[in-house]
PDB file of N, CA and C in Angstrom:
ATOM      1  N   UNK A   1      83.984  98.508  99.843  1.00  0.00           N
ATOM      2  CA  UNK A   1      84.236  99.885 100.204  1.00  0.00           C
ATOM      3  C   UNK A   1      85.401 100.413  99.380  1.00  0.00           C
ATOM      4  N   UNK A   2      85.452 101.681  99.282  1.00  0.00           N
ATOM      5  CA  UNK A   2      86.547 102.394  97.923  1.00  0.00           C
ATOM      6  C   UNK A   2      87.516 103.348  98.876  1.00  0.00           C
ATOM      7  N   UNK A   3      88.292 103.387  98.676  1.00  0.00           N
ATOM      8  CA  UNK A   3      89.441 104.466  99.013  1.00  0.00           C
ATOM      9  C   UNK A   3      88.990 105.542  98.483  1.00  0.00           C
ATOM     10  N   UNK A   4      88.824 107.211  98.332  1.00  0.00           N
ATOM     11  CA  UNK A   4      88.377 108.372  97.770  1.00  0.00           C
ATOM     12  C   UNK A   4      89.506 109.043  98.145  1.00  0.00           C
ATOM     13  N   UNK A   5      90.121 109.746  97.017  1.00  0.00           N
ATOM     14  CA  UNK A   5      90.781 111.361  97.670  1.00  0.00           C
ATOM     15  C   UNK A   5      90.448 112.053  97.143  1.00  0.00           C
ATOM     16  N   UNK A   6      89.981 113.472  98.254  1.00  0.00           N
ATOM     17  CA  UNK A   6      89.600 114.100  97.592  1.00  0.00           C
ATOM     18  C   UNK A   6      90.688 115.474  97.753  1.00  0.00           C
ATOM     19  N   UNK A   7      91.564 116.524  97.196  1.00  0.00           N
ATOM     20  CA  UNK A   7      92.743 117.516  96.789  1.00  0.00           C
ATOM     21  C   UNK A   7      92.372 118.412  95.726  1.00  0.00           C
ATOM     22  N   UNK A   8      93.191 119.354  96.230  1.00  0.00           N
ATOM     23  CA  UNK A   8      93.497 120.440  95.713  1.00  0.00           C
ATOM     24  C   UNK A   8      94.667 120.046  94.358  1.00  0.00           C
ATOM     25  N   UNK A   9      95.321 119.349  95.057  1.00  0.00           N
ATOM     26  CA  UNK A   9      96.849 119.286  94.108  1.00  0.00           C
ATOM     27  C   UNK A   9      96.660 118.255  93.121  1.00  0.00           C
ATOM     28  N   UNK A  10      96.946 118.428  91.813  1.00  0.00           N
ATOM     29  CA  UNK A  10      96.822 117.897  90.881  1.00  0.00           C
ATOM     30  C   UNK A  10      98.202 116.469  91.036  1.00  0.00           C
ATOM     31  N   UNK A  11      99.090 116.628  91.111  1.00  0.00           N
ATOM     32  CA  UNK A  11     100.220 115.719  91.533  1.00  0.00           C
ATOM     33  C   UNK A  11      99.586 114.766  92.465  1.00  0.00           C
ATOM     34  N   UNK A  12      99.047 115.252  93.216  1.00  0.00           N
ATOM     35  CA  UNK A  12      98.078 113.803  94.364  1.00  0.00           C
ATOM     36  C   UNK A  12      96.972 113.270  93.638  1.00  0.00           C
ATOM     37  N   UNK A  13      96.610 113.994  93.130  1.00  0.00           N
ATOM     38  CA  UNK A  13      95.297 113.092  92.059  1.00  0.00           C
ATOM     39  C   UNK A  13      95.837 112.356  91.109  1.00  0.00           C
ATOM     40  N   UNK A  14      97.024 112.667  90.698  1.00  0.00           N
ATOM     41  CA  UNK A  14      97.328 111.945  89.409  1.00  0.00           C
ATOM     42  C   UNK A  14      98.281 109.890  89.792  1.00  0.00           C
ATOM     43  N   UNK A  15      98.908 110.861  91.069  1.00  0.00           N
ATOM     44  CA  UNK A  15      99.926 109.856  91.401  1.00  0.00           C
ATOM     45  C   UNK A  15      98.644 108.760  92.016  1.00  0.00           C
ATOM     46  N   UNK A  16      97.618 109.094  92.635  1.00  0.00           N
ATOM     47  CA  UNK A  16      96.737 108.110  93.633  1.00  0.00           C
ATOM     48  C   UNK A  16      95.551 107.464  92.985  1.00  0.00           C
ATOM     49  N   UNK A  17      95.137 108.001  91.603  1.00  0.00           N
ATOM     50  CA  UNK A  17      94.516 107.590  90.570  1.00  0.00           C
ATOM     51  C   UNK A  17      95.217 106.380  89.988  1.00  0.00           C
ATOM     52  N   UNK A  18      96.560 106.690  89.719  1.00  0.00           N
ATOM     53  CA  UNK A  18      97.621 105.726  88.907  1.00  0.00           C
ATOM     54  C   UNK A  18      97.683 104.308  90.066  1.00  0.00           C
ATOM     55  N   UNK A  19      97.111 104.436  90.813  1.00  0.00           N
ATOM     56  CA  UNK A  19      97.358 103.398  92.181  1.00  0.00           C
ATOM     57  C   UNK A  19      95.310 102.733  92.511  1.00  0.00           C
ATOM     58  N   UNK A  20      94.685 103.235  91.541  1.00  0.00           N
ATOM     59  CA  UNK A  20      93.565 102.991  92.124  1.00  0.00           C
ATOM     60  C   UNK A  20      92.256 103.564  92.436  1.00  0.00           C
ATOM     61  N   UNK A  21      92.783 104.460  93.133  1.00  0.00           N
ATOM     62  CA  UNK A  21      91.995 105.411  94.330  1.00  0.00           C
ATOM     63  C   UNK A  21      91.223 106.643  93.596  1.00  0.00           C
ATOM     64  N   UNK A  22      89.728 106.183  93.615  1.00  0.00           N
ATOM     65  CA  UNK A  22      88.936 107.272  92.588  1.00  0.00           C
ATOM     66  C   UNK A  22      89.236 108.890  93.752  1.00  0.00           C
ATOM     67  N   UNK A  23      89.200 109.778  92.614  1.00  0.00           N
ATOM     68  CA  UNK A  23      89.966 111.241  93.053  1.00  0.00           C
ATOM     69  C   UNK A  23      88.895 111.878  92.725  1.00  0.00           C
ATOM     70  N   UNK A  24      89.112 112.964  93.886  1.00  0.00           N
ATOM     71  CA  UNK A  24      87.922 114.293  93.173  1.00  0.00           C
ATOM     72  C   UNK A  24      88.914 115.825  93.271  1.00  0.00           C
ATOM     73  N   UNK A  25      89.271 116.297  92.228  1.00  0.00           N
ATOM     74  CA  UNK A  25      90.201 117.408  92.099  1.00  0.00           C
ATOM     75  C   UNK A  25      89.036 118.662  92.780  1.00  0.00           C
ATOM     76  N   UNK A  26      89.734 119.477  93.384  1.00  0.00           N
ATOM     77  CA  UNK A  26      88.855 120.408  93.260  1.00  0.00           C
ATOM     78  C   UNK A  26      89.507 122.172  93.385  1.00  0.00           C
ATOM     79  N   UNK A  27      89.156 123.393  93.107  1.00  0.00           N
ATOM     80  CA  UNK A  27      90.114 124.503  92.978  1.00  0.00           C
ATOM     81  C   UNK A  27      89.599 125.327  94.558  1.00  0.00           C
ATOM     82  N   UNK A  28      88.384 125.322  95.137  1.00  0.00           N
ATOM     83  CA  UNK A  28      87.950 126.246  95.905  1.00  0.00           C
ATOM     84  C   UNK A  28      87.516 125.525  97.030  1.00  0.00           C
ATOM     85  N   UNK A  29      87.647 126.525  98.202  1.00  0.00           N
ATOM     86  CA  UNK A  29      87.132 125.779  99.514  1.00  0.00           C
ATOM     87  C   UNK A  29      85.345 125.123  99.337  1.00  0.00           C
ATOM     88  N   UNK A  30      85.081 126.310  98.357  1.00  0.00           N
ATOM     89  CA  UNK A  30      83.198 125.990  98.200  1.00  0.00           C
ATOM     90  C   UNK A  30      83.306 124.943  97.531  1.00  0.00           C
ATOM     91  N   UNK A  31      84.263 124.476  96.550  1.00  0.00           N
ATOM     92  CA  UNK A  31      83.913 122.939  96.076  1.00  0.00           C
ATOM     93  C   UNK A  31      84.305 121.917  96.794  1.00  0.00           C
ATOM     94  N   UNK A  32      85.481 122.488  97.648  1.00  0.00           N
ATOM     95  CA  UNK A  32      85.383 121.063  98.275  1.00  0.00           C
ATOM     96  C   UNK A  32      84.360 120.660  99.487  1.00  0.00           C
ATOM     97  N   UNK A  33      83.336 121.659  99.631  1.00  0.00           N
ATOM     98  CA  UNK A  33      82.917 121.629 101.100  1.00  0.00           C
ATOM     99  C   UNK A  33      81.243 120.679  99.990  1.00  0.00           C
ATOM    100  N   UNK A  34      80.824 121.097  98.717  1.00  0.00           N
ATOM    101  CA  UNK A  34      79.966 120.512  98.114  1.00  0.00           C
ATOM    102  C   UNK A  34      80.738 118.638  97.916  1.00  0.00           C
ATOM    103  N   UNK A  35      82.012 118.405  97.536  1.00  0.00           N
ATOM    104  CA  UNK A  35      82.326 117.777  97.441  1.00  0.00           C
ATOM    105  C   UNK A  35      82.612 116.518  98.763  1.00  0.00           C
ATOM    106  N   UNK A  36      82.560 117.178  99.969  1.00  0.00           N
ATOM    107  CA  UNK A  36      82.448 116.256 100.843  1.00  0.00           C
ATOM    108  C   UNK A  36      81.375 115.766 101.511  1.00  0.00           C
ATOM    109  N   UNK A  37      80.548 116.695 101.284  1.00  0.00           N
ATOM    110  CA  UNK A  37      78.910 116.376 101.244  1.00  0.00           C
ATOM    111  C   UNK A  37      78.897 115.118 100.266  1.00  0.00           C
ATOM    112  N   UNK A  38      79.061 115.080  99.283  1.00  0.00           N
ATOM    113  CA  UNK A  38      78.524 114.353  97.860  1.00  0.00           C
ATOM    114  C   UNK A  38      79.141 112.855  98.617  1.00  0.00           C
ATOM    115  N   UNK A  39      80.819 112.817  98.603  1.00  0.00           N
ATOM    116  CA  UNK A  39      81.620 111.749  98.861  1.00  0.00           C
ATOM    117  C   UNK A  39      81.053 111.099 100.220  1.00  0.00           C
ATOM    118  N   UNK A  40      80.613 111.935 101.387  1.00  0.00           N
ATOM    119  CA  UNK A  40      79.849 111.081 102.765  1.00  0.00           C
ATOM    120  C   UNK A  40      78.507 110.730 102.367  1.00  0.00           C
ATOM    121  N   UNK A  41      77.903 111.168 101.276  1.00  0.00           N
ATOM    122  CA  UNK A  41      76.481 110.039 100.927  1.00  0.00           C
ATOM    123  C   UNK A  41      76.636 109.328 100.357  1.00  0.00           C
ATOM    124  N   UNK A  42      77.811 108.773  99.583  1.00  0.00           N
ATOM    125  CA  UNK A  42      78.329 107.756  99.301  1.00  0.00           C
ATOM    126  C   UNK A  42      78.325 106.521  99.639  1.00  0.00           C
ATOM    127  N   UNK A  43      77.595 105.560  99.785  1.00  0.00           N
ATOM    128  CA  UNK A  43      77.983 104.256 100.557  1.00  0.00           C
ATOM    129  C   UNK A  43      78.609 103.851 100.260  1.00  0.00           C
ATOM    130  N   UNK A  44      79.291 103.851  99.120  1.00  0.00           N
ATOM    131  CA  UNK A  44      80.746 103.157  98.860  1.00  0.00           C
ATOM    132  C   UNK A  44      81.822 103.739  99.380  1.00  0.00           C
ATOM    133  N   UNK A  45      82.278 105.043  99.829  1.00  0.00           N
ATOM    134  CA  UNK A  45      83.114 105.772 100.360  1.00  0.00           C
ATOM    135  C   UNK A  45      83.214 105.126 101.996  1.00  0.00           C
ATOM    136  N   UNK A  46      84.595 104.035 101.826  1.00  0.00           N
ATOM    137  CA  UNK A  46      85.246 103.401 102.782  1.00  0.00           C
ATOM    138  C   UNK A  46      86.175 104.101 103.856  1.00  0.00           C
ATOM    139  N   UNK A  47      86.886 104.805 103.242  1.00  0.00           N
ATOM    140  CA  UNK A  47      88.269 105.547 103.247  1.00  0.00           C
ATOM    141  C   UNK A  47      88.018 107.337 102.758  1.00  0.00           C
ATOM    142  N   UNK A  48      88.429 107.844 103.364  1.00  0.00           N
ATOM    143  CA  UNK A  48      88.415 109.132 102.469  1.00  0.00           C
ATOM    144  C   UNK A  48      89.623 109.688 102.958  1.00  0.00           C
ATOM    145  N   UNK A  49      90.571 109.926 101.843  1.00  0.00           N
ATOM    146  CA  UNK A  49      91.653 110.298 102.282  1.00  0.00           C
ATOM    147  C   UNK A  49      91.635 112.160 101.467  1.00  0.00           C
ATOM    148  N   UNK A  50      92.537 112.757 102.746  1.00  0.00           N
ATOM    149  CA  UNK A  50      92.127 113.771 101.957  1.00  0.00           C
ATOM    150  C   UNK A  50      93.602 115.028 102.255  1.00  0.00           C
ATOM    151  N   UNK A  51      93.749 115.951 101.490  1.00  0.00           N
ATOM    152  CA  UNK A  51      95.621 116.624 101.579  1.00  0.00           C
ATOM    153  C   UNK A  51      95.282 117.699 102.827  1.00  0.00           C
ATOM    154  N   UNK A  52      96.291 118.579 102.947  1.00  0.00           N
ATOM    155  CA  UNK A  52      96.406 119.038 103.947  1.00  0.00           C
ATOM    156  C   UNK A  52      95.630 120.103 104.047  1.00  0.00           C
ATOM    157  N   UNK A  53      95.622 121.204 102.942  1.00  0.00           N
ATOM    158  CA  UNK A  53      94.552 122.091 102.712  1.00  0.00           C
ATOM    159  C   UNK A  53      93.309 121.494 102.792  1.00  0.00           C
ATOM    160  N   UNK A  54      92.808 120.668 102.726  1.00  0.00           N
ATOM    161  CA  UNK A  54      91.101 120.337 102.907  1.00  0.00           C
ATOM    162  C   UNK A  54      91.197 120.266 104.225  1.00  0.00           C
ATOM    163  N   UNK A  55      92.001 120.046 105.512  1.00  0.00           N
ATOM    164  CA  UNK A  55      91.732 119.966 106.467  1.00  0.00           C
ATOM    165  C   UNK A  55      91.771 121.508 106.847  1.00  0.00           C
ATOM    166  N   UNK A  56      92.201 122.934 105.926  1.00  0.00           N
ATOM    167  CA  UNK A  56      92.021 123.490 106.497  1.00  0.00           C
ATOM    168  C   UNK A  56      90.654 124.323 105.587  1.00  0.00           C
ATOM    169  N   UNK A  57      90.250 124.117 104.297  1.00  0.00           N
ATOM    170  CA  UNK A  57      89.117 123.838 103.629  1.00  0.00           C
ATOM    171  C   UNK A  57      87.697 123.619 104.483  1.00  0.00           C
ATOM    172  N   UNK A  58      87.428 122.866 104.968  1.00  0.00           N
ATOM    173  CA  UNK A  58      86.402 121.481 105.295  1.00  0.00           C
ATOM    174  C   UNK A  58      86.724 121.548 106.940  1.00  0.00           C
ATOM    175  N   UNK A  59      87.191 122.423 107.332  1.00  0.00           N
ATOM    176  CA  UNK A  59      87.399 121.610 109.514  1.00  0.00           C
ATOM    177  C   UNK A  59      85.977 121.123 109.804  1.00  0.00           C
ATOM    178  N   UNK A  60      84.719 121.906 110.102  1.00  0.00           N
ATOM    179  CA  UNK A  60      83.850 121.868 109.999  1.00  0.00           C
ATOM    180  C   UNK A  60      82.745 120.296 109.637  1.00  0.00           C
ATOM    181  N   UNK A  61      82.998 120.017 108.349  1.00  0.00           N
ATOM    182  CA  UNK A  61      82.762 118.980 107.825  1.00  0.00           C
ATOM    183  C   UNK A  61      83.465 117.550 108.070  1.00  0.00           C
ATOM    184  N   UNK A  62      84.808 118.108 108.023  1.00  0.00           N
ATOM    185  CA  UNK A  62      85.714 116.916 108.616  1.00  0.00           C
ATOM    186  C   UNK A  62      85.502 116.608 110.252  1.00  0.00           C
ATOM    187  N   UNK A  63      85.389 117.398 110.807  1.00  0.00           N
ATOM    188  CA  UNK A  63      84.977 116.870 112.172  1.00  0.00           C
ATOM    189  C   UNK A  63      83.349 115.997 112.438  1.00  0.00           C
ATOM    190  N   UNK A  64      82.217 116.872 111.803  1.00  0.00           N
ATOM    191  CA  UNK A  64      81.165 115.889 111.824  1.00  0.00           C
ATOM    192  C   UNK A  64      81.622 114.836 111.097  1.00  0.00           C
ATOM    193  N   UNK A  65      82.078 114.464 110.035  1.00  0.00           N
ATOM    194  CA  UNK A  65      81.970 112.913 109.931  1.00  0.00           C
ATOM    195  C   UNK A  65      83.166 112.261 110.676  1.00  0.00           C
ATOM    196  N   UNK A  66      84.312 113.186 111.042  1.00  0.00           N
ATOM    197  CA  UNK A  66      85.412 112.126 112.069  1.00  0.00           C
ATOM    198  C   UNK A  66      84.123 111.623 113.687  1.00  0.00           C
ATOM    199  N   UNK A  67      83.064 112.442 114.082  1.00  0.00           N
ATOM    200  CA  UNK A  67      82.588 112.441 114.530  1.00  0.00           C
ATOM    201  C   UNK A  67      81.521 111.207 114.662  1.00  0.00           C
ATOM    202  N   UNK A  68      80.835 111.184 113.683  1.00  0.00           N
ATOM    203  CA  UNK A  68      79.839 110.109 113.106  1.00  0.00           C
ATOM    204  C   UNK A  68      80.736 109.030 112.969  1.00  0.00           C
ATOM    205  N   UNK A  69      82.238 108.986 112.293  1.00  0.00           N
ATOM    206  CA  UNK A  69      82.711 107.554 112.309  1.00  0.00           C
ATOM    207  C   UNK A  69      82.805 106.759 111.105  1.00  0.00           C
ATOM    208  N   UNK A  70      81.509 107.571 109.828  1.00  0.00           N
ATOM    209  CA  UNK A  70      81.988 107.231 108.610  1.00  0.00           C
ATOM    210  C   UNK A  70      81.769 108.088 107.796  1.00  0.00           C
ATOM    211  N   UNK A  71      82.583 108.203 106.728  1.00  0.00           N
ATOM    212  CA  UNK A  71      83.661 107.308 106.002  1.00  0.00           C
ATOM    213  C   UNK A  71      84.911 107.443 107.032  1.00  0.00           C
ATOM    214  N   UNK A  72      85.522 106.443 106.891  1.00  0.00           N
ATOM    215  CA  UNK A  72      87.610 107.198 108.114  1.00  0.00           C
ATOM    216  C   UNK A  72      87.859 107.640 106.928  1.00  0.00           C
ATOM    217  N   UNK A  73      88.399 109.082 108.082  1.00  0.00           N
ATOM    218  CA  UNK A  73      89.172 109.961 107.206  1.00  0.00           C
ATOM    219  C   UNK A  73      90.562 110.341 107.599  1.00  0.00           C
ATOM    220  N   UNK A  74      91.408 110.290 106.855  1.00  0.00           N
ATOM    221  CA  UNK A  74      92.537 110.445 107.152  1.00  0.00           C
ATOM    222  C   UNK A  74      93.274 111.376 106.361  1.00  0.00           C
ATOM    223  N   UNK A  75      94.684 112.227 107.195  1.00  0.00           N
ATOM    224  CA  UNK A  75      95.298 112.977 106.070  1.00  0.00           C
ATOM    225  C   UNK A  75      96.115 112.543 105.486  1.00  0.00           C
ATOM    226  N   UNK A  76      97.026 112.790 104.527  1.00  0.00           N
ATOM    227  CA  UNK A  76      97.792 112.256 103.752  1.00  0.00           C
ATOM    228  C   UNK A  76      98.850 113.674 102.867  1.00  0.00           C
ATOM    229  N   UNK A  77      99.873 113.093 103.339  1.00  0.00           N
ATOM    230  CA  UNK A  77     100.605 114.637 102.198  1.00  0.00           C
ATOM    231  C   UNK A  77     100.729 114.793 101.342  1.00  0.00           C
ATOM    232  N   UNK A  78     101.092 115.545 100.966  1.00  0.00           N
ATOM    233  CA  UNK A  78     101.490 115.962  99.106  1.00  0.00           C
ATOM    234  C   UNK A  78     102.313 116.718  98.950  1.00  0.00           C
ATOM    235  N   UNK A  79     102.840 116.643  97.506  1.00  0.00           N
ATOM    236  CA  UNK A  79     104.106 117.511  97.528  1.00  0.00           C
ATOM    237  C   UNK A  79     104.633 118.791  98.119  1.00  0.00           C
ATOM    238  N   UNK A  80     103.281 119.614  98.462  1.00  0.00           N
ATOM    239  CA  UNK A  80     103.795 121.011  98.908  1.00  0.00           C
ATOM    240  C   UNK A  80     103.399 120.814 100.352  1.00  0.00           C
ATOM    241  N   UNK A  81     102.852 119.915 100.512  1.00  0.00           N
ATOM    242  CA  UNK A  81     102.813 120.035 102.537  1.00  0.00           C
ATOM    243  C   UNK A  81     103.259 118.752 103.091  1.00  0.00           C
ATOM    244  N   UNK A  82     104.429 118.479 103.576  1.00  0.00           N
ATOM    245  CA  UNK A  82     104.947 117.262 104.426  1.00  0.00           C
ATOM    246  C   UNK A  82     105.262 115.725 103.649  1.00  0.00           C
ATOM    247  N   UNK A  83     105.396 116.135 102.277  1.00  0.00           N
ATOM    248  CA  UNK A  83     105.786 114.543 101.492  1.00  0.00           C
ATOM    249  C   UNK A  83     106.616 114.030 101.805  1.00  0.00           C
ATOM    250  N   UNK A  84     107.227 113.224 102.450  1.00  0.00           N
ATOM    251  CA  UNK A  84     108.435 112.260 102.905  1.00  0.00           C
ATOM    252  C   UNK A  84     108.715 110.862 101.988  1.00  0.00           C
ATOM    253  N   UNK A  85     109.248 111.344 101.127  1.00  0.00           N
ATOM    254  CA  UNK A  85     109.742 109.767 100.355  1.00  0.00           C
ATOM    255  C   UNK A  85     109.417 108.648 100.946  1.00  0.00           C
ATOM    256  N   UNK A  86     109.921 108.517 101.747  1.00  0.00           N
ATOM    257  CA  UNK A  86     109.855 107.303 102.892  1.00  0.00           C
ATOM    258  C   UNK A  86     108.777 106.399 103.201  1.00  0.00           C
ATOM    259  N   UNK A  87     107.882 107.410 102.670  1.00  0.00           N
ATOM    260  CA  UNK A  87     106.150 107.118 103.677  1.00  0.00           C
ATOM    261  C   UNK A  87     105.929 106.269 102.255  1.00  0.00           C
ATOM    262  N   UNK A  88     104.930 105.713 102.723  1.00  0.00           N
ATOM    263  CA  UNK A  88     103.668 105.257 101.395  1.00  0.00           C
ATOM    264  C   UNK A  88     102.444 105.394 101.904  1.00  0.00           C
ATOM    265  N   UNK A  89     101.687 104.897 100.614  1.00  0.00           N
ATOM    266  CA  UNK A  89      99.923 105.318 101.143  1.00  0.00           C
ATOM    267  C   UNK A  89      99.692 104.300 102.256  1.00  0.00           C
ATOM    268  N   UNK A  90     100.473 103.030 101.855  1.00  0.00           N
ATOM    269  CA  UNK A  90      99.722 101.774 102.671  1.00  0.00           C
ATOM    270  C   UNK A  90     100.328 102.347 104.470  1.00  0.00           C
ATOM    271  N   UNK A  91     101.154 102.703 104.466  1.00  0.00           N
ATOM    272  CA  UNK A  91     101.928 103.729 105.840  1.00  0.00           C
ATOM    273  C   UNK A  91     100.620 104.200 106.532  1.00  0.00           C
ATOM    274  N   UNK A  92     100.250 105.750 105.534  1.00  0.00           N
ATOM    275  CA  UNK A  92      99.241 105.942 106.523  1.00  0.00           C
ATOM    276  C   UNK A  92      97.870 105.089 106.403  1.00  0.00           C
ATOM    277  N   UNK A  93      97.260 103.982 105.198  1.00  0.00           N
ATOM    278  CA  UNK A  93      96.239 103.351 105.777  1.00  0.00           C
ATOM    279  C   UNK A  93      96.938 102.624 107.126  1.00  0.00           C
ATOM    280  N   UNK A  94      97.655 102.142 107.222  1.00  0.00           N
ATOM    281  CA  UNK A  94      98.254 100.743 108.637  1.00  0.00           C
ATOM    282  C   UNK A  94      97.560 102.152 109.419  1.00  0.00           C
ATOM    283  N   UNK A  95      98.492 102.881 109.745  1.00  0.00           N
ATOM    284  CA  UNK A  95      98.466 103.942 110.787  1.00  0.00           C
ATOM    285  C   UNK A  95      96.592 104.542 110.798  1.00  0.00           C
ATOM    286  N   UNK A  96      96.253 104.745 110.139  1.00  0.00           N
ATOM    287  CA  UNK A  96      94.637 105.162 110.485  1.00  0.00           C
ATOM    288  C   UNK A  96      93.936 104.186 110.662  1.00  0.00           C
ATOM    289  N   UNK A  97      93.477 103.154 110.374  1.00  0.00           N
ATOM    290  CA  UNK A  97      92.825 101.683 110.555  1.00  0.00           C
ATOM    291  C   UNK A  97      93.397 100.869 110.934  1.00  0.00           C
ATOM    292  N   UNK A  98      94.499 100.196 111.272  1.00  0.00           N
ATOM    293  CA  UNK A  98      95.344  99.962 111.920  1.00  0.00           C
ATOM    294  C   UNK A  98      95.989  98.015 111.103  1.00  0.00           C
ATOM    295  N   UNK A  99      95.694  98.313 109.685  1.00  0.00           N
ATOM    296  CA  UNK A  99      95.838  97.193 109.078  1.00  0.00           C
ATOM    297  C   UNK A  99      96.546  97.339 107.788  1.00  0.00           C
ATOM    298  N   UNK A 100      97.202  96.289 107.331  1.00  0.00           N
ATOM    299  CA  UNK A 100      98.631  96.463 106.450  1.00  0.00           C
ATOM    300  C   UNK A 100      98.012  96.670 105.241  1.00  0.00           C
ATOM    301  N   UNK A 101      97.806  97.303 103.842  1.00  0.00           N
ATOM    302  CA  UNK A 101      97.466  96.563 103.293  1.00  0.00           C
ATOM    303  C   UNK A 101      98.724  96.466 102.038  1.00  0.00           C
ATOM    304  N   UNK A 102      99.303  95.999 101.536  1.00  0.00           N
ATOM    305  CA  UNK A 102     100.439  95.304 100.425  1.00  0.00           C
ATOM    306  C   UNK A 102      99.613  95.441  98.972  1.00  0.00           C
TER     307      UNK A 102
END
């Protein structure tokens, strides 16, 4: 299974790419709402992590699949909404799945 993010912000794609995590950039609510369609027929899409604007992008979409159960989706910040030095990615995977990963 793959980690996915999918953002608006170019700084989260770049930094979470550099770590792994295949990214899908996108500029408009209509792409990301095609784009989360695409990423939940995915069977490889484990994880879908996604910034703060897609949750307000996608509610809709994000609730049927928080609903259904797959892919877990979780939010995650970025520079312009709630970044805390402090945090790391593996932070919020522990905290959404409830396992460490290092």
């Amino acid at each position: 299974m793959k980690i996915k993010l999918l953002t608006s912000r170019t700084d989260a794609s770049i930094g979470l790419r550099l770590a792994g995590v295949e990214t899908v950039l996108v500029r408009t609510a209509d792409q990301a709402v095609k784009a989360i369609e695409e990423l939940r027929s995915q069977q490889d899409t484990g994880l879908l992590l996604i910034t703060a604007e897609m949750e307000n992008w996608c509610a809709e979409q994000l609730a049927a699949i928080r609903k259904n159960g797959r892919p877990l989706v979780t939010s995650v910040p970025d520079s312009k909404n709630g970044f805390n030095q402090s945090d790391t990615i593996s932070d919020y995977i522990k905290n959404a799945i409830g396992i460490q990963i290092d």
